[in-house]
Protein backbone atom coordinates (compact mmCIF):
# COMPACT_ATOMS: atom_id res chain seq x y z
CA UNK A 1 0.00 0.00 0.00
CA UNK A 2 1.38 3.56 -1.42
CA UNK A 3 -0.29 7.43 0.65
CA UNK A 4 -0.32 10.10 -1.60
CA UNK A 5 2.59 12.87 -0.31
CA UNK A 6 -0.30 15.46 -0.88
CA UNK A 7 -3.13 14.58 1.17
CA UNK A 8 -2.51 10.86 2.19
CA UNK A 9 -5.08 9.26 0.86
CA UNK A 10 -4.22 5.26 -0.59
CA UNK A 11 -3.07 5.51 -4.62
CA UNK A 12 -5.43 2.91 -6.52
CA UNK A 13 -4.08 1.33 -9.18
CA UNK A 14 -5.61 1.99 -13.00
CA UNK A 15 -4.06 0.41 -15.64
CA UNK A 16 -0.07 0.69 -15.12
CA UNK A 17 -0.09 3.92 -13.32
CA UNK A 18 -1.10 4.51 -9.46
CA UNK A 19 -4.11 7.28 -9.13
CA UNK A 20 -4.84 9.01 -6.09
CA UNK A 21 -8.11 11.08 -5.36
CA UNK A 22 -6.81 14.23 -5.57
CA UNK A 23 -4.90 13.91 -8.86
CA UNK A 24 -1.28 12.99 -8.25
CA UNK A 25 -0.21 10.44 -10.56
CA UNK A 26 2.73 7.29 -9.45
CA UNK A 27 3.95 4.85 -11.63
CA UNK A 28 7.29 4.08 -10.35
CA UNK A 29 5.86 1.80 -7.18
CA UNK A 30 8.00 -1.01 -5.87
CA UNK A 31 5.45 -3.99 -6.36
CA UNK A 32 5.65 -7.00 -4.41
CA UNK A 33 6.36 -9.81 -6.74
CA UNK A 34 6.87 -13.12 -5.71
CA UNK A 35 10.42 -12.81 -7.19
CA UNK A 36 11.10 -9.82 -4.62
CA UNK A 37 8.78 -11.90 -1.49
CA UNK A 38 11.41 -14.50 -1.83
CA UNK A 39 14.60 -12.30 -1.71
CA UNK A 40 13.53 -11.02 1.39
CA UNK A 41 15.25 -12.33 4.59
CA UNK A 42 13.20 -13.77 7.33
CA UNK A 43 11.79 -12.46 10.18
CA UNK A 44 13.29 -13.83 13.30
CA UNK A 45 10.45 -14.21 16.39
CA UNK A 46 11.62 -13.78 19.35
CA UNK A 47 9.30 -14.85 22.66
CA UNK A 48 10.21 -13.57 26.08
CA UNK A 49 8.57 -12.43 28.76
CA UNK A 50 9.29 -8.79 28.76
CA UNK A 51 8.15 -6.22 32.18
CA UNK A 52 5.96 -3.62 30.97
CA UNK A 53 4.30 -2.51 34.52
CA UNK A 54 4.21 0.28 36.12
CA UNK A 55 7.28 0.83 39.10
CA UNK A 56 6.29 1.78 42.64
CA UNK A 57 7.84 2.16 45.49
CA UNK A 58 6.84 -0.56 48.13
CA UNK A 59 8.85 -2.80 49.72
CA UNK A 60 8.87 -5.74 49.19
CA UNK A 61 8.20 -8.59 51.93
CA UNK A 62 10.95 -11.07 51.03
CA UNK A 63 13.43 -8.76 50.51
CA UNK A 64 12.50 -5.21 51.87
CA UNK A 65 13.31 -3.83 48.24
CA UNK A 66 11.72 -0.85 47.93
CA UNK A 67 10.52 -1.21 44.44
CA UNK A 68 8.04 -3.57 42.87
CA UNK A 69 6.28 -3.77 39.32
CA UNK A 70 2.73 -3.29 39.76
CA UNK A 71 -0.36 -3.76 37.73
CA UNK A 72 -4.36 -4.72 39.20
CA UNK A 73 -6.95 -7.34 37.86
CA UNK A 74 -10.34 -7.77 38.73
CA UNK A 75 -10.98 -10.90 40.32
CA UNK A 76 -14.21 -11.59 41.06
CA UNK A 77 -17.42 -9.70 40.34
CA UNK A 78 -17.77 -6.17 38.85
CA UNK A 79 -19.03 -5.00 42.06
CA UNK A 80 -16.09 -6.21 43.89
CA UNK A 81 -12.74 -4.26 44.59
CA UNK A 82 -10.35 -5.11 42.03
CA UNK A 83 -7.00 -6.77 43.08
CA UNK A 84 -3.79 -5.58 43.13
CA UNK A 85 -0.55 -7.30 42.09
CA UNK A 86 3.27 -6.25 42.93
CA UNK A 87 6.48 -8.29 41.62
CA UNK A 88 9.72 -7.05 43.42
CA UNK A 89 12.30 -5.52 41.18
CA UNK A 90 15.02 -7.13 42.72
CA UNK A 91 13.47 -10.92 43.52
CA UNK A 92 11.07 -11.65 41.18
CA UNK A 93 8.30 -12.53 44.16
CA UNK A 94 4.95 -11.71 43.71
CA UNK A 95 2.42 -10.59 46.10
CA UNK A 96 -1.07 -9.06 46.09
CA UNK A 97 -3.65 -6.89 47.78
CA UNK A 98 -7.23 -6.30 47.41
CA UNK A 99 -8.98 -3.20 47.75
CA UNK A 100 -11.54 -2.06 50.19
């Protein structure tokens, strides 16, 4: 898929030239051929747990760290507190506390 420079809008192809609706004219687009699919190198997929949670600063009952990822969940019904979770920065242990 090709924007227009001008005002963005997706080129649509008509004959061997791209279009766009407000005029501008492409021909020179790099298509996607099977030819050039092939040629490209792979994607390597990497899986690993990676820590996107917030940081606060609470210590942490194994190892009186003072910081701990934190992130909350609710656990049981919609008209129940939600929970909160805490993994210490330093240890890896996980704790939690409910609201309310």
């Amino acid at each position: 898929m090709e924007f227009c420079d001008k005002c963005g809008s997706l080129f649509k192809r008509k004959d061997d030239k791209f279009i766009c609706q407000c005029g501008q004219i492409r021909d020179n687009f790099h298509l996607n051929t099977k030819e050039n699919i092939e040629k490209l190198k792979p994607i390597e997929i990497v899986k690993e747990d990676i820590e996107v949670h917030a940081v606060t600063p609470v210590s942490c009952p194994k190892c009186q760290y003072a910081k701990a990822y934190t992130w909350s969940k609710q656990m049981r019904g919609s008209d129940e507190p939600e929970t909160i979770f805490f993994k210490c920065v330093k240890c890896s242990h996980s704790w939690r506390k409910s609201r309310g």
